[in-house]
N, C-alpha and C. Protein backbone atom coordinates (compact mmCIF):
# COMPACT_ATOMS: atom_id res chain seq x y z
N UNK A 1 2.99 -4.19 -35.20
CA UNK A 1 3.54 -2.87 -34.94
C UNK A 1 3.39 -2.59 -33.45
N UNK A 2 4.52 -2.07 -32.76
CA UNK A 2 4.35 -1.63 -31.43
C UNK A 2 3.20 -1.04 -30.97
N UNK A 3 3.10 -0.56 -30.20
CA UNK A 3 1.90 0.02 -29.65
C UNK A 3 2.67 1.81 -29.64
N UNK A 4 3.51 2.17 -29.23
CA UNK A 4 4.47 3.29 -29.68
C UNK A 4 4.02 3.85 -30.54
N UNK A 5 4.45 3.05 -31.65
CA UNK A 5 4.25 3.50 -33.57
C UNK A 5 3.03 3.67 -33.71
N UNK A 6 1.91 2.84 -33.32
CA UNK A 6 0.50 2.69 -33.65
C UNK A 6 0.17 4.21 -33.05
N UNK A 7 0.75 5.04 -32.08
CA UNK A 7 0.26 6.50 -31.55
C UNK A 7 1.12 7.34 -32.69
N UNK A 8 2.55 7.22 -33.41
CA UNK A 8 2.67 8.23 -34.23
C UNK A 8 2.40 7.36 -35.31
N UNK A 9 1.74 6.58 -35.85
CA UNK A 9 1.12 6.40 -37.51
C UNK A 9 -0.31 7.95 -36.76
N UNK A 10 -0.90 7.83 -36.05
CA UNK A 10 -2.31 8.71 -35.97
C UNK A 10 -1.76 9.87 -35.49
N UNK A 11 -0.29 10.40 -35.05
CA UNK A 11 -0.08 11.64 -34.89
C UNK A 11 0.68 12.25 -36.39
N UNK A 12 1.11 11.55 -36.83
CA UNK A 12 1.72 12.20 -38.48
C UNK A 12 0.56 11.87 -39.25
N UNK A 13 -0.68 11.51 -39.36
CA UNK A 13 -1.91 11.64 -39.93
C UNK A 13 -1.90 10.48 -41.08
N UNK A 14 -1.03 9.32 -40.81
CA UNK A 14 -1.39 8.33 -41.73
C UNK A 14 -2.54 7.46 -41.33
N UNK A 15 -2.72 7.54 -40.65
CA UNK A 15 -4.34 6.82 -39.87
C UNK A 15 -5.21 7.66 -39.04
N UNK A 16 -6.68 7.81 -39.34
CA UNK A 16 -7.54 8.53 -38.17
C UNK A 16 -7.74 8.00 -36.50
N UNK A 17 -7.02 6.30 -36.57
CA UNK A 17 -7.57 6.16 -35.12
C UNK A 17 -6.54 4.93 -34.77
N UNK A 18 -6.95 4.41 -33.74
CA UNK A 18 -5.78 3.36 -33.39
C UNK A 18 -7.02 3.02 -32.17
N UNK A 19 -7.63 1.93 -32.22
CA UNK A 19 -8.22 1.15 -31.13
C UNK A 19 -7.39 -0.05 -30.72
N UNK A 20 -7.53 -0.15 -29.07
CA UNK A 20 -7.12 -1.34 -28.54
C UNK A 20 -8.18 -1.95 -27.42
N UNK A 21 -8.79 -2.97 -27.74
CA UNK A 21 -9.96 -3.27 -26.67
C UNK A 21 -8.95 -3.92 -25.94
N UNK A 22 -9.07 -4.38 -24.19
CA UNK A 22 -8.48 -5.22 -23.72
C UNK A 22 -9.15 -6.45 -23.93
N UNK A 23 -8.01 -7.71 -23.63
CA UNK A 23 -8.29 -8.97 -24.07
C UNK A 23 -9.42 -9.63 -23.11
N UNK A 24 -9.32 -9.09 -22.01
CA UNK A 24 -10.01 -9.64 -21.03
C UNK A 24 -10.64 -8.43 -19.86
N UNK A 25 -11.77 -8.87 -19.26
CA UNK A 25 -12.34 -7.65 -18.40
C UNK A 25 -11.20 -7.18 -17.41
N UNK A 26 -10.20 -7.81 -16.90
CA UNK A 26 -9.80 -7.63 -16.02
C UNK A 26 -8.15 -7.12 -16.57
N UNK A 27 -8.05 -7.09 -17.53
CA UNK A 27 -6.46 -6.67 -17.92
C UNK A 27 -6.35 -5.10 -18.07
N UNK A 28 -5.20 -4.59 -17.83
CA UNK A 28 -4.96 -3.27 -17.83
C UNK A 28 -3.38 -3.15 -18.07
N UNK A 29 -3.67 -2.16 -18.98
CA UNK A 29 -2.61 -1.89 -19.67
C UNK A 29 -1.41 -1.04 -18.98
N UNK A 30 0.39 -1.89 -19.36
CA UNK A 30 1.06 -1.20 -18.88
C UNK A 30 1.24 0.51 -18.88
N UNK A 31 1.31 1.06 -17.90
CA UNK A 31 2.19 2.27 -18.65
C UNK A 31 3.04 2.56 -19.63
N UNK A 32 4.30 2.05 -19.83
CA UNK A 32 5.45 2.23 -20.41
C UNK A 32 5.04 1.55 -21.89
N UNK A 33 4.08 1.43 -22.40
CA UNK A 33 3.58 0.73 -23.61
C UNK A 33 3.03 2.03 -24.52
N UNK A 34 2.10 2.59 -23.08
CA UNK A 34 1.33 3.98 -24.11
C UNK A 34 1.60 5.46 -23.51
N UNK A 35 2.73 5.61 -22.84
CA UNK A 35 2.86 7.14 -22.28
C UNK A 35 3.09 7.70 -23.45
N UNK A 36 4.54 7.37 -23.55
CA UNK A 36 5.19 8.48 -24.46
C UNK A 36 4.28 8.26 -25.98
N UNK A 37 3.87 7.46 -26.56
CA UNK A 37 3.44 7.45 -27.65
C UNK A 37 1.97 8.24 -27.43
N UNK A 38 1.16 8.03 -26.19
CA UNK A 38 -0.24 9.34 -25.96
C UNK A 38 0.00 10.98 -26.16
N UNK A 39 1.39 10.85 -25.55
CA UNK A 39 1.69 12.22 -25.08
C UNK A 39 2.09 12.57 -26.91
N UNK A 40 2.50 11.82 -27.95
CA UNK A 40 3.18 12.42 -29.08
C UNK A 40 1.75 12.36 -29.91
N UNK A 41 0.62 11.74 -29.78
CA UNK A 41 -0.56 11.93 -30.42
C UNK A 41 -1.14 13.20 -29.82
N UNK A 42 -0.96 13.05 -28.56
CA UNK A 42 -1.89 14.31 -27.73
C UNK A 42 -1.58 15.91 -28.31
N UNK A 43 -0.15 15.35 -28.49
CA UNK A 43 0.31 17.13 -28.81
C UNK A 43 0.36 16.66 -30.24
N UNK A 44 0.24 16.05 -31.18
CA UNK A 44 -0.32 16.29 -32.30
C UNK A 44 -1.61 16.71 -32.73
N UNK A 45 -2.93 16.84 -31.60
CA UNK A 45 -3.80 16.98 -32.12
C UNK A 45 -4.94 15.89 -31.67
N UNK A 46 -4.45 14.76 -31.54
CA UNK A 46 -5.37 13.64 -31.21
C UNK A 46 -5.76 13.66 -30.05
N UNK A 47 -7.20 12.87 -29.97
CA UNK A 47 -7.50 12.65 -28.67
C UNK A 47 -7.63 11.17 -27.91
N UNK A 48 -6.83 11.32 -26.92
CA UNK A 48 -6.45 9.54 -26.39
C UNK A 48 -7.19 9.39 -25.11
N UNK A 49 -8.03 8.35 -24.63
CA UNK A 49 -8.47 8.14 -23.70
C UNK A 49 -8.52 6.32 -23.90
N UNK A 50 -9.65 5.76 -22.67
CA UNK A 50 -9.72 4.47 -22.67
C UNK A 50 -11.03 4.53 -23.73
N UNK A 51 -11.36 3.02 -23.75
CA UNK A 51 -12.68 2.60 -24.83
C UNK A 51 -14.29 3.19 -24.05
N UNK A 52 -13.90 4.04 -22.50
CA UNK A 52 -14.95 4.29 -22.24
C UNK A 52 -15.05 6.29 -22.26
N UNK A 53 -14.02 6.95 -22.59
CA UNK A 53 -13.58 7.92 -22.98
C UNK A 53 -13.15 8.79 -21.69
N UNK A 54 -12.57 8.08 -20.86
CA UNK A 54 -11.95 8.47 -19.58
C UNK A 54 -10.23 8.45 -19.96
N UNK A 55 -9.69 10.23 -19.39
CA UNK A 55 -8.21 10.29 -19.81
C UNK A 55 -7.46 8.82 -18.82
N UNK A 56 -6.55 9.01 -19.33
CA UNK A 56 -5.68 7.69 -18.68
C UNK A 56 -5.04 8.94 -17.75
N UNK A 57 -4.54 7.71 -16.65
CA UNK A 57 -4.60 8.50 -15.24
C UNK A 57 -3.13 7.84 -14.89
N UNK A 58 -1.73 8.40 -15.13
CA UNK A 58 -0.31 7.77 -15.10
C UNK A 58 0.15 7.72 -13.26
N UNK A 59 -0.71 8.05 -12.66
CA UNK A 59 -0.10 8.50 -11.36
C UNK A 59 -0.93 7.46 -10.47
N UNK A 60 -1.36 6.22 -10.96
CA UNK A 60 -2.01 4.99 -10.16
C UNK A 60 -0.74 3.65 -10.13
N UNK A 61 0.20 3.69 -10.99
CA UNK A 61 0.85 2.48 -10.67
C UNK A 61 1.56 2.11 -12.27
N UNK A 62 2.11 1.08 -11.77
CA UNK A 62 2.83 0.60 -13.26
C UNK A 62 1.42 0.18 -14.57
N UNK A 63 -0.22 0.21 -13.93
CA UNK A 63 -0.55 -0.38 -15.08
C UNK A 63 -1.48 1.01 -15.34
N UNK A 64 -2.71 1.20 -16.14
CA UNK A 64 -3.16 1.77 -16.32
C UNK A 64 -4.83 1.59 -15.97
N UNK A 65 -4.63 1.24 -14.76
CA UNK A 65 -5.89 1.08 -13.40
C UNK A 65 -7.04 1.81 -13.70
N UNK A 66 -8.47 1.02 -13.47
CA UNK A 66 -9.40 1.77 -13.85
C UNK A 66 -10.11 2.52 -14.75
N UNK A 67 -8.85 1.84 -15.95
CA UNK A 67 -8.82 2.11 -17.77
C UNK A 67 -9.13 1.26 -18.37
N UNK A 68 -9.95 1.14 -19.32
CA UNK A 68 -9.75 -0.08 -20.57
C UNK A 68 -9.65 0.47 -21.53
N UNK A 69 -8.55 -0.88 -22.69
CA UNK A 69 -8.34 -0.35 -23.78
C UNK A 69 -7.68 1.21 -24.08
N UNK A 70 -7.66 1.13 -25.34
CA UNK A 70 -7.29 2.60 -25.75
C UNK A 70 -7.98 3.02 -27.06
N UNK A 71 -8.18 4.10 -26.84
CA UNK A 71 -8.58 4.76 -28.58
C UNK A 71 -8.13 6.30 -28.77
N UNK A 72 -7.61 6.36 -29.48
CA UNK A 72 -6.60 7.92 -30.30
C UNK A 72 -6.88 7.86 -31.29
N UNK A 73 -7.93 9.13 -31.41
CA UNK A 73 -8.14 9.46 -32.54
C UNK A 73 -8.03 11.01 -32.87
N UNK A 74 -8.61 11.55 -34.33
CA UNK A 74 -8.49 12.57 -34.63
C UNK A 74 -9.78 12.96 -33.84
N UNK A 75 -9.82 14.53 -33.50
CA UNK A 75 -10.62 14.92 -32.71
C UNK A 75 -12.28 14.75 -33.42
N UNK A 76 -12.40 14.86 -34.62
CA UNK A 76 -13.54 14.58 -34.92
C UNK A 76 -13.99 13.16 -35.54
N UNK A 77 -13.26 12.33 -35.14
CA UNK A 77 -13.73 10.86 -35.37
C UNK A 77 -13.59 10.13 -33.58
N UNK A 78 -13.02 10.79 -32.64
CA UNK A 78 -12.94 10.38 -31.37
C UNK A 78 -14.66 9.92 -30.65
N UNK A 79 -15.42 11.03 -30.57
CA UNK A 79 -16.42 10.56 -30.73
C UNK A 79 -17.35 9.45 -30.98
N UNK A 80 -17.36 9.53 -32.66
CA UNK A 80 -18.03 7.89 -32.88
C UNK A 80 -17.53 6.91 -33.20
N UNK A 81 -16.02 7.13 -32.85
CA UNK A 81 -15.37 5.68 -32.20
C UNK A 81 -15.84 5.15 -30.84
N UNK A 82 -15.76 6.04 -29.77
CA UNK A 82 -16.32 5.81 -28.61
C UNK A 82 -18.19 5.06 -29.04
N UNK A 83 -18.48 5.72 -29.41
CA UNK A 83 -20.48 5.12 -29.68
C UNK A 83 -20.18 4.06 -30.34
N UNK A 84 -19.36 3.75 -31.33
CA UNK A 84 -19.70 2.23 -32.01
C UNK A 84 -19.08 1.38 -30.92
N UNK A 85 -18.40 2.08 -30.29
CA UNK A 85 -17.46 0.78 -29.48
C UNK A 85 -18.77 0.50 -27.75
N UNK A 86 -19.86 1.30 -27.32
CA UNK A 86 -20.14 1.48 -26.84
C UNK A 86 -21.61 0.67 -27.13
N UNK A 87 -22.01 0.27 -28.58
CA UNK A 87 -23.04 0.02 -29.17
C UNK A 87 -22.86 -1.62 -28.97
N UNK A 88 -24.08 -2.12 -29.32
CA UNK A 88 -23.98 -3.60 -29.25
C UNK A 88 -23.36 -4.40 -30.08
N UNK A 89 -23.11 -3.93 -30.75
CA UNK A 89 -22.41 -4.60 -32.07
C UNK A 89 -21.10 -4.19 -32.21
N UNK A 90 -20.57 -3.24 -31.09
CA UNK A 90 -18.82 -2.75 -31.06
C UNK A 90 -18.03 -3.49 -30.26
């Protein structure tokens, strides 16, 4: 499934979250992969940031610089998605 769809499956409420770790320390994600699909979770309700819970920042370049990963979730599972992913075993 696109990466698009994967932001409205969690903005029409068929899923609580949508994680994406990056593959590698150094990869960063295009823009044009997760704007418009952040912006249709965001105003649904969800909350989208990177895996370290920093908003994504569209005004650095074609990639998404100084971000890793993604996670959109519902506002009260955003949270301890961030801690398990943050924990040794996430």
């Amino acid at each position: 499934m696109d990466s698009q769809a994967k932001y409205a499956v969690v903005a029409r409420g068929d899923a609580d979250c949508y994680v994406r770790r990056s593959p590698t320390p150094e990869y960063r994600e295009c823009i044009w992969d997760h704007a418009a699909g952040a912006l249709v979770a965001a105003v649904a309700g969800a909350r989208v940031t990177d895996v370290h819970g920093r908003a994504f920042d569209y005004s650095l370049g074609r990639r998404l610089e100084g971000r890793a990963g993604v996670v959109c979730a519902v506002p009260a599972l955003h949270g301890r998605v961030l801690e398990a992913l943050a924990s040794p075993m996430g």
